[in-house]
N, C-alpha and C. Protein backbone atom coordinates (compact mmCIF):
# COMPACT_ATOMS: atom_id res chain seq x y z
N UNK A 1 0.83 -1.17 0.00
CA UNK A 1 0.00 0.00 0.00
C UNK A 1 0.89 1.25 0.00
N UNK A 2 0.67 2.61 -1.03
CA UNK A 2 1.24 3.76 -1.17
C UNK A 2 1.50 4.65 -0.27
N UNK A 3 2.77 5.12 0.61
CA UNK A 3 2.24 5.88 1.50
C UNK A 3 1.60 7.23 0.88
N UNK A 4 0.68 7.86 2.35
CA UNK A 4 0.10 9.00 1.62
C UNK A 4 1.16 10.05 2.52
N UNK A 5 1.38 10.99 1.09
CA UNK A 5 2.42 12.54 1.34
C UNK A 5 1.91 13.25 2.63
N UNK A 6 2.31 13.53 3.36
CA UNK A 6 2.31 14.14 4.57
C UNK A 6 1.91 16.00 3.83
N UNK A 7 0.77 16.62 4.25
CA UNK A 7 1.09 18.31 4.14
C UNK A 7 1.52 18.88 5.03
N UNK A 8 2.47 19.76 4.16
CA UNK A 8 3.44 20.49 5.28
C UNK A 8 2.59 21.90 4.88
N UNK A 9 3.00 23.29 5.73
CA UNK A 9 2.62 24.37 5.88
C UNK A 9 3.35 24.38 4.09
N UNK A 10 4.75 24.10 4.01
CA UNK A 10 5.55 24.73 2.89
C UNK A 10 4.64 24.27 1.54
N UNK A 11 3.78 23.45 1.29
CA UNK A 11 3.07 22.78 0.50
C UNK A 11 1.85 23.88 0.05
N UNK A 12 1.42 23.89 1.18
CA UNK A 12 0.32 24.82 1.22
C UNK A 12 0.33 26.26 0.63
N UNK A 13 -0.34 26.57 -0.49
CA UNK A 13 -0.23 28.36 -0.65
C UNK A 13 -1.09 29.69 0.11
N UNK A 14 -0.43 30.47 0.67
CA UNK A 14 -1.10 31.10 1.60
C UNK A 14 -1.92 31.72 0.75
N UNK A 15 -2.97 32.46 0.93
CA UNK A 15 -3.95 33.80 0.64
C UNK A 15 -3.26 34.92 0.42
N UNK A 16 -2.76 35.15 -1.25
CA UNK A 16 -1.81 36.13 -0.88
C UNK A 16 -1.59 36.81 -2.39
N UNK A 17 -2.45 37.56 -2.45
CA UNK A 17 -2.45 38.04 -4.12
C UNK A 17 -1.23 37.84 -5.02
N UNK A 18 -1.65 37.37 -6.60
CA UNK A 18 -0.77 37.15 -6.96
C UNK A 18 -0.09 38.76 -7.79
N UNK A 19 1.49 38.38 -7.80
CA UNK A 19 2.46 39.74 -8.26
C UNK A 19 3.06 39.32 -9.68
N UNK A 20 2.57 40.57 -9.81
CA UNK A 20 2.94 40.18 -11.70
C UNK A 20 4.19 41.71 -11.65
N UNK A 21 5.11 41.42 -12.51
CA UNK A 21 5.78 42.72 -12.49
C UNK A 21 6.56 43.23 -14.31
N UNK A 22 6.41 44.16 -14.19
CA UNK A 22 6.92 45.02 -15.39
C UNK A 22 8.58 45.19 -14.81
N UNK A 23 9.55 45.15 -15.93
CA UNK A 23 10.77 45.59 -15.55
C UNK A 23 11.20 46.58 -16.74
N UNK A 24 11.93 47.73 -15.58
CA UNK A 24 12.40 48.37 -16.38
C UNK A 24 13.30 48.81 -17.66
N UNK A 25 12.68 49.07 -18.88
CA UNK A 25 13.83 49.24 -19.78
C UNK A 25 13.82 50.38 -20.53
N UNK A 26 13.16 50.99 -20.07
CA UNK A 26 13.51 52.57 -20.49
C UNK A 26 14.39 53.49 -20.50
N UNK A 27 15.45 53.95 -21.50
CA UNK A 27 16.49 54.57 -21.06
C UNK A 27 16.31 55.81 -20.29
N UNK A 28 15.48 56.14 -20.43
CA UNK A 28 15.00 57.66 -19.64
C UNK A 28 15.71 57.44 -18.01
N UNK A 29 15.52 56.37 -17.58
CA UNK A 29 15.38 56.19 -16.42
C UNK A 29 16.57 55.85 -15.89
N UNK A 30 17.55 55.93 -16.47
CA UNK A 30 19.22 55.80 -16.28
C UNK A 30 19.59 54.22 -15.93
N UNK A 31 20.61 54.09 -16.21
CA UNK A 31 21.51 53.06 -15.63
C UNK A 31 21.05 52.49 -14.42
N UNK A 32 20.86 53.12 -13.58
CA UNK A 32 20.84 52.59 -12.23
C UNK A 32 19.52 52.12 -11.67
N UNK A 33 18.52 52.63 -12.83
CA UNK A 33 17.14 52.03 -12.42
C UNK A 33 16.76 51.02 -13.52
N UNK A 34 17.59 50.85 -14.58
CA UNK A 34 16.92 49.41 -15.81
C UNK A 34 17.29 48.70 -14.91
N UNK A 35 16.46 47.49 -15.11
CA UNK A 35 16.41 46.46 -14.19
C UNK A 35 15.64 46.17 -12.85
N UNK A 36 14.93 46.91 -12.31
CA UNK A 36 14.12 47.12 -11.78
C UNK A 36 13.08 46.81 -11.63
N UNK A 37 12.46 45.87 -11.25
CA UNK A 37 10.93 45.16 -11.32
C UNK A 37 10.08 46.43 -10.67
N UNK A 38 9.01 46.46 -11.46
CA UNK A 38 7.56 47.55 -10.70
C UNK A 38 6.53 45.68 -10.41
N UNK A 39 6.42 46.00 -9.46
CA UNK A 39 5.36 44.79 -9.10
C UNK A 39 4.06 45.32 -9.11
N UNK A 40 3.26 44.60 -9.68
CA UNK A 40 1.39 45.30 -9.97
C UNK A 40 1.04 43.93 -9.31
N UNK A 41 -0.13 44.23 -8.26
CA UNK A 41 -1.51 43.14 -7.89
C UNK A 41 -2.47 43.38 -9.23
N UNK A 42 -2.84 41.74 -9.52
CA UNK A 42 -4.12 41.82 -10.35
C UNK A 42 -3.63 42.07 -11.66
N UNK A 43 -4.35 42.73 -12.44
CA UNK A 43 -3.93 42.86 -14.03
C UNK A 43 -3.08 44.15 -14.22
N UNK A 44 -2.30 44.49 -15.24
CA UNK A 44 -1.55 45.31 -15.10
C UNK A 44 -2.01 46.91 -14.86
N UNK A 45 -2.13 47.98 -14.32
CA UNK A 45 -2.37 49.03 -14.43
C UNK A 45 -2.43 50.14 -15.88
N UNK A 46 -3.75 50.51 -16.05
CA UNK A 46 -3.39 51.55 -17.70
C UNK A 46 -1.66 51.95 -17.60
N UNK A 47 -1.28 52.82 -16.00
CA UNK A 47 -0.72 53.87 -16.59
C UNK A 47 0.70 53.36 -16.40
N UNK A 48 0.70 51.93 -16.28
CA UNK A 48 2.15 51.49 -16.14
C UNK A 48 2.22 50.47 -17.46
N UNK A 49 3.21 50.86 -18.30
CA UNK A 49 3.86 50.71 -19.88
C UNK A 49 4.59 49.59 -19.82
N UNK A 50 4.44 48.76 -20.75
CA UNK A 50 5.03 47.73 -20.93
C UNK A 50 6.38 47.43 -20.48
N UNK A 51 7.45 48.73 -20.86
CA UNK A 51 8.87 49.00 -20.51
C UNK A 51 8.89 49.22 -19.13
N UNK A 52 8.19 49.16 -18.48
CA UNK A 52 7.69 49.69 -16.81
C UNK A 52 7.73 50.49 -16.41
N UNK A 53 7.84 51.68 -17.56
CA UNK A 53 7.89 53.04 -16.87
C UNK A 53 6.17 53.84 -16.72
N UNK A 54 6.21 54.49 -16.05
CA UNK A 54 4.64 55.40 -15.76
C UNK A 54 5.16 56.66 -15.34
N UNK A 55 3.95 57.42 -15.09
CA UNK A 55 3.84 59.11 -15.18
C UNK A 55 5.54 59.10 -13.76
N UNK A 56 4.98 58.98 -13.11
CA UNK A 56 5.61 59.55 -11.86
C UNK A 56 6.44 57.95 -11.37
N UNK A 57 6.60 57.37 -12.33
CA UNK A 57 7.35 56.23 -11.58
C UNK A 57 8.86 56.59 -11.83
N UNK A 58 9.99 56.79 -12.01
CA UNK A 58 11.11 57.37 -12.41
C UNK A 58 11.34 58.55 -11.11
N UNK A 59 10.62 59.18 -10.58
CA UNK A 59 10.82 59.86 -9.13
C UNK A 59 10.75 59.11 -8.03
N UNK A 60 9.33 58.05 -8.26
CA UNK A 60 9.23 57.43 -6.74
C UNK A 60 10.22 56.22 -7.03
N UNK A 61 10.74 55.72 -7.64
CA UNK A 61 12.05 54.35 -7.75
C UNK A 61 13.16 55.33 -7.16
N UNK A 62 13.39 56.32 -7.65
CA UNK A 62 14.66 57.21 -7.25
C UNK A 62 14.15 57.58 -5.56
N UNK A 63 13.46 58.01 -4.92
CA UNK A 63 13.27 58.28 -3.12
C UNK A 63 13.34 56.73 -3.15
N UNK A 64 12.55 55.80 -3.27
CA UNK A 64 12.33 54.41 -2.52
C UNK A 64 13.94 54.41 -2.89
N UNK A 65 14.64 54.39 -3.51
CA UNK A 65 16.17 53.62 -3.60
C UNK A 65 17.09 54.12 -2.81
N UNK A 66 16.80 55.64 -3.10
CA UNK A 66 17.85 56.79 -1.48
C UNK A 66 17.25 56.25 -0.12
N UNK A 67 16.25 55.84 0.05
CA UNK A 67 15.52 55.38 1.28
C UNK A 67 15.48 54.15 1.88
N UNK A 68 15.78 53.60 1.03
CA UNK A 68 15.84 51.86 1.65
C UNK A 68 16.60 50.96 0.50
N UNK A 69 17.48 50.33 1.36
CA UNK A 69 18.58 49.33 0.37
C UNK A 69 17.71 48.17 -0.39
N UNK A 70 16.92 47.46 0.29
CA UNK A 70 16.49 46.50 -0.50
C UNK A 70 14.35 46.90 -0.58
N UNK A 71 14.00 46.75 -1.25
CA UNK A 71 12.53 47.51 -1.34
C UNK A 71 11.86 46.99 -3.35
N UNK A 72 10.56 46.59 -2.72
CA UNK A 72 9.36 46.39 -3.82
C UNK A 72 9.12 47.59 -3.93
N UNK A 73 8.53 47.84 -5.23
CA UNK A 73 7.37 48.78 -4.79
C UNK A 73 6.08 48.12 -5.85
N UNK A 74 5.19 47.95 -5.13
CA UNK A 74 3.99 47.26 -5.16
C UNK A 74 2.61 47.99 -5.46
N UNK A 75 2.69 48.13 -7.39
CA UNK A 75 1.34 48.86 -7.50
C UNK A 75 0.00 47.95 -7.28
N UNK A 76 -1.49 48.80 -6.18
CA UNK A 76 -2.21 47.97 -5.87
C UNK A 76 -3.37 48.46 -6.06
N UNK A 77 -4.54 48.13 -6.29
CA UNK A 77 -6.09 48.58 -6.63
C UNK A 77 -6.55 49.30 -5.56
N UNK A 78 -6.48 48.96 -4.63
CA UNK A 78 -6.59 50.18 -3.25
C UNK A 78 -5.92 50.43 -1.86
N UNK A 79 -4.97 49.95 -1.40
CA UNK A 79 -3.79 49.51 -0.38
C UNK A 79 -2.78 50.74 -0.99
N UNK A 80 -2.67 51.41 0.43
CA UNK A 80 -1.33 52.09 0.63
C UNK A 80 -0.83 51.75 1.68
N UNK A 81 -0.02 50.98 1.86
CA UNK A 81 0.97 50.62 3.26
C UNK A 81 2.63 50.40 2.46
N UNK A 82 3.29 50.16 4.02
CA UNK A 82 4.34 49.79 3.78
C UNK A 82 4.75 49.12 4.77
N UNK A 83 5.25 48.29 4.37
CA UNK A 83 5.68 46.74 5.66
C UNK A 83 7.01 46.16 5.14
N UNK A 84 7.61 45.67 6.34
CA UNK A 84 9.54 44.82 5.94
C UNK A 84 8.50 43.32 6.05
N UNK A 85 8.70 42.72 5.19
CA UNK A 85 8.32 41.07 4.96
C UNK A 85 10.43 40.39 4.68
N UNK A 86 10.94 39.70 5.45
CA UNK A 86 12.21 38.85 4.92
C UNK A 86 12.61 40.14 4.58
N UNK A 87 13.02 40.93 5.72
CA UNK A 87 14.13 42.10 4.96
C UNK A 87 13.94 42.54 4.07
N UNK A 88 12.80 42.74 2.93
CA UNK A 88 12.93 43.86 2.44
C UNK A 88 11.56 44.77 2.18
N UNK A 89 11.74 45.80 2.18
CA UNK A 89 10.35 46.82 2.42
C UNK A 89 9.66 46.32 1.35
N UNK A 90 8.32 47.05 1.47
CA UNK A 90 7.02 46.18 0.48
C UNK A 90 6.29 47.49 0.27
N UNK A 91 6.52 48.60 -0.38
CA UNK A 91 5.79 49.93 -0.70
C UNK A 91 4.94 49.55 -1.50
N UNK A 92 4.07 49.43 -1.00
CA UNK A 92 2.32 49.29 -1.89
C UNK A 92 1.58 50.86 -2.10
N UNK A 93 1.62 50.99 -3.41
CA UNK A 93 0.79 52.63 -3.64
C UNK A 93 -0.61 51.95 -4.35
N UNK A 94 -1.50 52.99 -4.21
CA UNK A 94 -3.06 52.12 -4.87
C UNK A 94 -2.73 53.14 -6.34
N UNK A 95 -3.58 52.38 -7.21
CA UNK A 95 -3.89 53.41 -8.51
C UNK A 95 -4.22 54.52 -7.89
N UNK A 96 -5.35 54.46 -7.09
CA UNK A 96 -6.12 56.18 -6.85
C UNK A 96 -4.98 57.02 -6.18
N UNK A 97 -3.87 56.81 -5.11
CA UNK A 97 -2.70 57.58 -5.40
C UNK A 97 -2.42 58.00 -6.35
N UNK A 98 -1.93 57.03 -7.01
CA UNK A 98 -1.14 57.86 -8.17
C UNK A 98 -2.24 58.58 -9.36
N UNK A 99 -3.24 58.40 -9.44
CA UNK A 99 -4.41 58.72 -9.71
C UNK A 99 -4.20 60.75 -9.21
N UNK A 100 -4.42 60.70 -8.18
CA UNK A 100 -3.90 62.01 -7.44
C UNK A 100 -3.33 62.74 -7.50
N UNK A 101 -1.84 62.09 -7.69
CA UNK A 101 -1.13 62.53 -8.35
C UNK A 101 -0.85 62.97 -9.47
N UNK A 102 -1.41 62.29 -10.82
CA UNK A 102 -1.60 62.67 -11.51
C UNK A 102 -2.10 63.84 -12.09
N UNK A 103 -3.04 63.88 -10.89
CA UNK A 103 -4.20 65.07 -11.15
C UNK A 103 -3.61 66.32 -10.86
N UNK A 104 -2.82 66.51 -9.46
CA UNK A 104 -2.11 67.66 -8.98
C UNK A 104 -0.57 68.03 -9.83
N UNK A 105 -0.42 67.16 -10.39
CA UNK A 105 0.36 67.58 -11.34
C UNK A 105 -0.28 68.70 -12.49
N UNK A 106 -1.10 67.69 -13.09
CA UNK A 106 -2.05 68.73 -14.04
C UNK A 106 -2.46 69.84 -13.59
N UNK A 107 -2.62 70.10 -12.41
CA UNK A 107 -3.16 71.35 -11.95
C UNK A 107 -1.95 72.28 -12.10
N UNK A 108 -1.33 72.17 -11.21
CA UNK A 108 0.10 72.79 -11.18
C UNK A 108 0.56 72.96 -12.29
N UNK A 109 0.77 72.57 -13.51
CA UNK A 109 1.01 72.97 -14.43
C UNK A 109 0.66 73.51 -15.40
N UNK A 110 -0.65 73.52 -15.27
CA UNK A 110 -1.79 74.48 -15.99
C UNK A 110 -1.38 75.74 -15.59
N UNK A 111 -1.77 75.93 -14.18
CA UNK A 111 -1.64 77.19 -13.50
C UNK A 111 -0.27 78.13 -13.55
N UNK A 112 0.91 77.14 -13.88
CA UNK A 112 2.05 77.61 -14.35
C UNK A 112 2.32 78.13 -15.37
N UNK A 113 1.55 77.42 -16.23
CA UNK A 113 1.30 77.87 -17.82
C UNK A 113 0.74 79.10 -18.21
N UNK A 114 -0.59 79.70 -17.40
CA UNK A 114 -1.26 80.85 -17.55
C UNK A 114 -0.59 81.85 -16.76
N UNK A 115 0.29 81.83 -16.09
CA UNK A 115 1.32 82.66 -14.88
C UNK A 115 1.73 83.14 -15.97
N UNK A 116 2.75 82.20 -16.27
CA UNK A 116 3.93 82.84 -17.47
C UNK A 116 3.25 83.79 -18.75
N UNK A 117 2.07 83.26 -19.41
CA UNK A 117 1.11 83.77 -20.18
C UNK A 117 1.08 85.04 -20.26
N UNK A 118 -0.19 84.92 -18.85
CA UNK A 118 -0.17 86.27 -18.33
C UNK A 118 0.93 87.06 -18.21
N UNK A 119 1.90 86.82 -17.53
CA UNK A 119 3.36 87.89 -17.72
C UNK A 119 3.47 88.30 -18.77
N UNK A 120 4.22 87.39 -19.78
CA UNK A 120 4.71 87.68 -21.29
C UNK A 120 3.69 88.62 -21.50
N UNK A 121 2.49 88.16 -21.65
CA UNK A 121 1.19 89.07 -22.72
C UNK A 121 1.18 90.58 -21.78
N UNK A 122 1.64 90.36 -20.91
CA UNK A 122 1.15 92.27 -19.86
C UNK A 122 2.24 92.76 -20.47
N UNK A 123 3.74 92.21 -20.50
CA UNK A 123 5.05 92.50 -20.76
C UNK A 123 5.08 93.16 -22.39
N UNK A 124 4.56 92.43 -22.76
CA UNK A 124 4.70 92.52 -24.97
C UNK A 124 3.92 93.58 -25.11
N UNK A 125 2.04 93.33 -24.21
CA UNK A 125 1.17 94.07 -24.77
C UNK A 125 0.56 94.51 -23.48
N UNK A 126 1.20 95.94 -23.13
CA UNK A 126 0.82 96.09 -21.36
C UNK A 126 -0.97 96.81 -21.84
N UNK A 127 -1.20 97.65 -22.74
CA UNK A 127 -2.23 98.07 -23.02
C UNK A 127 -3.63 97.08 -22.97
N UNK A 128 -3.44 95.92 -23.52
CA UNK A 128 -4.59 94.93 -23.75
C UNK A 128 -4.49 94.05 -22.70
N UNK A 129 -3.22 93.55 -22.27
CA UNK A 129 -3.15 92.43 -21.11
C UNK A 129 -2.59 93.39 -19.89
N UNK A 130 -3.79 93.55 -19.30
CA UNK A 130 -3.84 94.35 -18.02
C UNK A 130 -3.97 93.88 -16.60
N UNK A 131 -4.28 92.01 -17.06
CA UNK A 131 -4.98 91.33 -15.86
C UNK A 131 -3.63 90.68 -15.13
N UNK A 132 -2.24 90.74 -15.65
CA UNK A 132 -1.02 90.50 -14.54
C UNK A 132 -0.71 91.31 -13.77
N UNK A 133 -1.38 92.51 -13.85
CA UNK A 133 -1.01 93.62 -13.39
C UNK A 133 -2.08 93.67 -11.66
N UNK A 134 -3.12 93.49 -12.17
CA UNK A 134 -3.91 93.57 -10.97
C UNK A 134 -3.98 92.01 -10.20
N UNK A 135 -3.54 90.76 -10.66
CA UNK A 135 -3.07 90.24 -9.66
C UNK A 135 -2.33 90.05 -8.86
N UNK A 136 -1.03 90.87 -9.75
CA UNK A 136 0.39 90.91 -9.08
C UNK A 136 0.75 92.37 -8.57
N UNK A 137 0.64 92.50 -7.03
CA UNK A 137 0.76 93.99 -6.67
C UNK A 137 2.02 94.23 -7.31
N UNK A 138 2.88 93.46 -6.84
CA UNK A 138 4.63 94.27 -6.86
C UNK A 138 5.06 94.65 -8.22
N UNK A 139 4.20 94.00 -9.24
CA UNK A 139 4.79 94.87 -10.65
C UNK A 139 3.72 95.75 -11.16
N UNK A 140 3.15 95.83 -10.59
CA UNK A 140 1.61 96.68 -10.34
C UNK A 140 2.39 98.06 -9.97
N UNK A 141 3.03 98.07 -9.12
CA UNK A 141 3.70 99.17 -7.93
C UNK A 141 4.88 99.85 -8.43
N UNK A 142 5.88 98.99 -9.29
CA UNK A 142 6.80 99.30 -9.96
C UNK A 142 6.88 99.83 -11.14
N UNK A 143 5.32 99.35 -11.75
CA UNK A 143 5.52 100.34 -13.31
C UNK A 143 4.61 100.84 -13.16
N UNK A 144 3.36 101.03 -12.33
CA UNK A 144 2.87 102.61 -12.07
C UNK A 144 3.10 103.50 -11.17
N UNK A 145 2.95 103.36 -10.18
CA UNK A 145 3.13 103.62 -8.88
C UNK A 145 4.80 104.86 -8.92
N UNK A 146 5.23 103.91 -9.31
CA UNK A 146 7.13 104.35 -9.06
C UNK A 146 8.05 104.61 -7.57
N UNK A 147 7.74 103.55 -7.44
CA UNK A 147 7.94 103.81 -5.88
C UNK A 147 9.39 104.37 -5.58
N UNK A 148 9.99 104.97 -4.61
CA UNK A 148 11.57 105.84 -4.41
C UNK A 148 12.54 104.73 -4.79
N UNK A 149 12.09 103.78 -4.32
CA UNK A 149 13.52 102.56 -4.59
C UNK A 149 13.17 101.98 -5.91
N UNK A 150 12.75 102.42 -6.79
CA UNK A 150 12.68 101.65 -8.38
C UNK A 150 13.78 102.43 -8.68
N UNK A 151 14.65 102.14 -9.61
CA UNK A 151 15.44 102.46 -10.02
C UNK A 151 15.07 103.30 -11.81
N UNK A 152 14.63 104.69 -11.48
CA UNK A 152 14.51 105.56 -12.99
C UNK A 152 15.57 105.80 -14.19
N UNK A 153 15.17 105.69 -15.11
CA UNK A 153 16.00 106.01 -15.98
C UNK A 153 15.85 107.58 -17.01
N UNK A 154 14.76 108.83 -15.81
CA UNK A 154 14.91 110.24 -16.17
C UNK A 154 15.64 110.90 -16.00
């Protein structure tokens, strides 16, 4: 008669989502980050690219690497933690992070965009673009105003 296999714990697979990962091969991302696994739970994320690069991934690999010697970073559907599992950190960001991020980027750079706008256009055409003027006191003050410390050229 056959013996029957004994189950061990090591046999057994825990409850434990499976990790699929993108590695890096984007030159953008220098030398020191090709090679690099991005680990995703579940199916891969839109905004992470075949080559494994994404919007803001190339900043957060560069802090996680100044920050910790050995480290995942673990894109996840809604989990933001971070835990040491066997020595090495486990940075889990959810899409809707970086989702967020995404977004405050766009903002910020919109708003950067119409700054400069506005300048140039008051600067080229102070007659028609009048509206940098009244948001911005201090050049408001300096080219009408004339305050003692502007420096004249009468």
């Amino acid at each position: 008669m056959p013996r029957r296999k004994k189950t061990t714990t090591k046999n057994v697979k825990k409850n434990r989502p499976v990790l699929n990962w993108a590695v890096i091969s984007n030159r953008w991302y220098g030398n020191s980050l090709i090679g690099t696994k991005v680990f995703y739970e579940g199916k891969r994320p839109k905004r992470l690219k075949e080559d494994g690069s994404s919007n803001f991934g190339k900043p957060i690999l560069e802090l996680l690497k100044r920050k910790f010697k050995k480290f995942w970073w673990i894109i996840t559907p809604e989990n933001d933690s971070i835990k040491i599992e066997r020595g090495i950190v486990r940075v889990r960001t959810s899409v809707k992070l970086l989702a967020r991020m995404d977004e405050e980027q766009r903002s910020r750079t919109t708003d950067i965009r119409h700054d400069i706008i506005n300048k140039m256009f008051s600067v080229a055409f102070p007659l028609e673009f009048l509206i940098y003027q009244r948001f911005h006191h201090t050049l408001l003050s300096y080219r009408v105003l004339r305050l003692p410390y502007q420096k004249t050229s009468d």
